[in-house]
C-alpha atoms as a PDB file:
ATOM      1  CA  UNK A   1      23.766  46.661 -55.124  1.00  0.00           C
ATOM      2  CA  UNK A   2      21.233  44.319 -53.474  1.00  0.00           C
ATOM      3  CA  UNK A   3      22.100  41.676 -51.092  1.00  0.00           C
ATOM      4  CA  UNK A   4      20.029  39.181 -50.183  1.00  0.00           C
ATOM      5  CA  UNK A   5      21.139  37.010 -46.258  1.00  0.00           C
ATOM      6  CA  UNK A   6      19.123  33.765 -45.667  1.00  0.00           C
ATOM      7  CA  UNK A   7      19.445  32.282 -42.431  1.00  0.00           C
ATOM      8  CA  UNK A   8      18.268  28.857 -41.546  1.00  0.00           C
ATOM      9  CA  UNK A   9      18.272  26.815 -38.381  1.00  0.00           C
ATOM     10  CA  UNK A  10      21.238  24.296 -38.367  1.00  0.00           C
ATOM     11  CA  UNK A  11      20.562  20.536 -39.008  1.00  0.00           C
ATOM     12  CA  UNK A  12      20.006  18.868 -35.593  1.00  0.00           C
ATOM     13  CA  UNK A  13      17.705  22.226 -34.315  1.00  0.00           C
ATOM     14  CA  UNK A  14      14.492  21.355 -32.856  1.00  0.00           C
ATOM     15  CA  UNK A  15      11.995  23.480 -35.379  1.00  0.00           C
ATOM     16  CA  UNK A  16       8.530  24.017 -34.021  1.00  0.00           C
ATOM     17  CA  UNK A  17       6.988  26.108 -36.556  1.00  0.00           C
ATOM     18  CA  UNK A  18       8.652  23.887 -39.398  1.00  0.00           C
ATOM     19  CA  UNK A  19       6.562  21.069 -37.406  1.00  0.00           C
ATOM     20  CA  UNK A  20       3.391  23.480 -37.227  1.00  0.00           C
ATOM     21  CA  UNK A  21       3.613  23.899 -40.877  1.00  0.00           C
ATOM     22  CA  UNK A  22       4.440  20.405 -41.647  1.00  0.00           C
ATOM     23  CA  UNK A  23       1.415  19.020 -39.693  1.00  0.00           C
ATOM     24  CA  UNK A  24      -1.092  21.827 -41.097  1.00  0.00           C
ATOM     25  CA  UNK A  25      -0.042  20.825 -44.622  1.00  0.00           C
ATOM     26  CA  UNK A  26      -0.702  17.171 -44.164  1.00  0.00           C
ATOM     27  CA  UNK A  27      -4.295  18.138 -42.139  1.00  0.00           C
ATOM     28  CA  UNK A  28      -4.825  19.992 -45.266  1.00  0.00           C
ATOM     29  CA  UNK A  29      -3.878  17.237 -47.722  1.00  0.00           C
ATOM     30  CA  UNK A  30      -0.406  17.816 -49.092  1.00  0.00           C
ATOM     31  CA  UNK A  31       0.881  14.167 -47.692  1.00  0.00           C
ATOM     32  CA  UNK A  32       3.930  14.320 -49.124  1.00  0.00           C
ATOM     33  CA  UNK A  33       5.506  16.595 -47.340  1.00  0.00           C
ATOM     34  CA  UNK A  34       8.356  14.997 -45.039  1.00  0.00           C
ATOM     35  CA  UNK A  35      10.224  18.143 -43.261  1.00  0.00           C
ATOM     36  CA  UNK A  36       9.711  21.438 -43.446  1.00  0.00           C
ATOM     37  CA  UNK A  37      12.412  23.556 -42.121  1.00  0.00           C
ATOM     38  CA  UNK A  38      11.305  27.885 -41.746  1.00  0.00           C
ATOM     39  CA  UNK A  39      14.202  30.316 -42.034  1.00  0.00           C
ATOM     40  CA  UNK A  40      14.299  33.910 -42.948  1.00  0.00           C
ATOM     41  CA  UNK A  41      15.087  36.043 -46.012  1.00  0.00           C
ATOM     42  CA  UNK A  42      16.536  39.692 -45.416  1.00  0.00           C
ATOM     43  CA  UNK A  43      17.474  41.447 -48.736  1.00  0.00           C
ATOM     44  CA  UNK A  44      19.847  44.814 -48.216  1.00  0.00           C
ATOM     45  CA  UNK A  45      20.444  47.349 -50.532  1.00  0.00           C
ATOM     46  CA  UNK A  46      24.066  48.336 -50.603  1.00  0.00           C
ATOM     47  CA  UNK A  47      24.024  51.583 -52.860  1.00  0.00           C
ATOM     48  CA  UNK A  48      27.341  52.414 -54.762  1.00  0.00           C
ATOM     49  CA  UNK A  49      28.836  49.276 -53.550  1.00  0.00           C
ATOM     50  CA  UNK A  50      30.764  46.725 -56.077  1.00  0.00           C
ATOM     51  CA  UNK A  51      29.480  42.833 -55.937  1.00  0.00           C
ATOM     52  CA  UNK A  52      32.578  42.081 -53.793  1.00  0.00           C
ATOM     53  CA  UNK A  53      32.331  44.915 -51.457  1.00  0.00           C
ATOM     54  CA  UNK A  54      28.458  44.168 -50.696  1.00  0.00           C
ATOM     55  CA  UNK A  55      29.134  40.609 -50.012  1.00  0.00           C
ATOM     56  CA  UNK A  56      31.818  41.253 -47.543  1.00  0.00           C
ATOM     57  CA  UNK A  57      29.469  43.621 -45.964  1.00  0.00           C
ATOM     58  CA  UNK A  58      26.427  41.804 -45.871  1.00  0.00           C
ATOM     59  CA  UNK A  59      28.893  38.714 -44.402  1.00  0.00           C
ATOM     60  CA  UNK A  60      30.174  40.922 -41.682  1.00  0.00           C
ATOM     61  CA  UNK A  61      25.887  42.274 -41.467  1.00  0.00           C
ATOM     62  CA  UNK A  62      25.135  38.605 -40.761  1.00  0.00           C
ATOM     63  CA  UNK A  63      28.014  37.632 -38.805  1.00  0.00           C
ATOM     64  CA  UNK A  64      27.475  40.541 -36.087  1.00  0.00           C
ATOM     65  CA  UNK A  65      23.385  40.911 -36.107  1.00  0.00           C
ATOM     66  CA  UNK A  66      21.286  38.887 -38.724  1.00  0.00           C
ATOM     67  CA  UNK A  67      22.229  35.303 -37.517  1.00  0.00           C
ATOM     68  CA  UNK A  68      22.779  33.210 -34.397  1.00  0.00           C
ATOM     69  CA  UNK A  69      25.636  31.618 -35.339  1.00  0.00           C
ATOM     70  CA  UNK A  70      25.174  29.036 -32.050  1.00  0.00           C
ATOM     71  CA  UNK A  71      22.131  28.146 -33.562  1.00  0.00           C
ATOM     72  CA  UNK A  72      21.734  29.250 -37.495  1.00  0.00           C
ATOM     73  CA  UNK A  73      23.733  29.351 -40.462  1.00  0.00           C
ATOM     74  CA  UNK A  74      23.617  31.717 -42.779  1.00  0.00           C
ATOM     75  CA  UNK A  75      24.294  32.449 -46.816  1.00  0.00           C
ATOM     76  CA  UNK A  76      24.705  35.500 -48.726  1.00  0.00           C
ATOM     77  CA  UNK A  77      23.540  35.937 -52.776  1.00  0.00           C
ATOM     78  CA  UNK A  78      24.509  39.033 -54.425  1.00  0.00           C
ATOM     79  CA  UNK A  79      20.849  39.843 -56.498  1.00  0.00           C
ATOM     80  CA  UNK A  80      21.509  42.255 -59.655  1.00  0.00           C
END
């Protein structure tokens, strides 16, 4: 079973690459681009485990290790 976490920075987070990205898209044009907020994506495979199962897991995976939870929140998406 795959598992896929995203963590983002909470609202209210100061964001400096977001900002770095936002500016270089608007030096390159794209103007209407207001915020751009960068997070991060790790997918897990969870072998022989039920949809359940993997997303208590992956929860207690993100919880413990994958996110800040001072700073970040977090989301978990069973992929099939």
């Amino acid at each position: 079973m795959k598992v896929r976490v995203t963590v983002m920075l909470k609202d209210g987070v100061l964001d400096p690459q977001g900002k770095a990205i936002s500016h270089a898209l608007q030096t390159l044009g794209f103007d209407g681009v207001q915020d751009v907020r960068v997070g991060k994506v790790i997918e897990l495979d969870l072998p022989g485990a039920k949809a359940e199962e993997a997303q208590k897991k992956a929860d207690a995976m993100a919880c413990d290790l994958l996110a800040n939870l001072v700073i970040e929140d977090y989301s978990v998406e069973v992929v099939e």
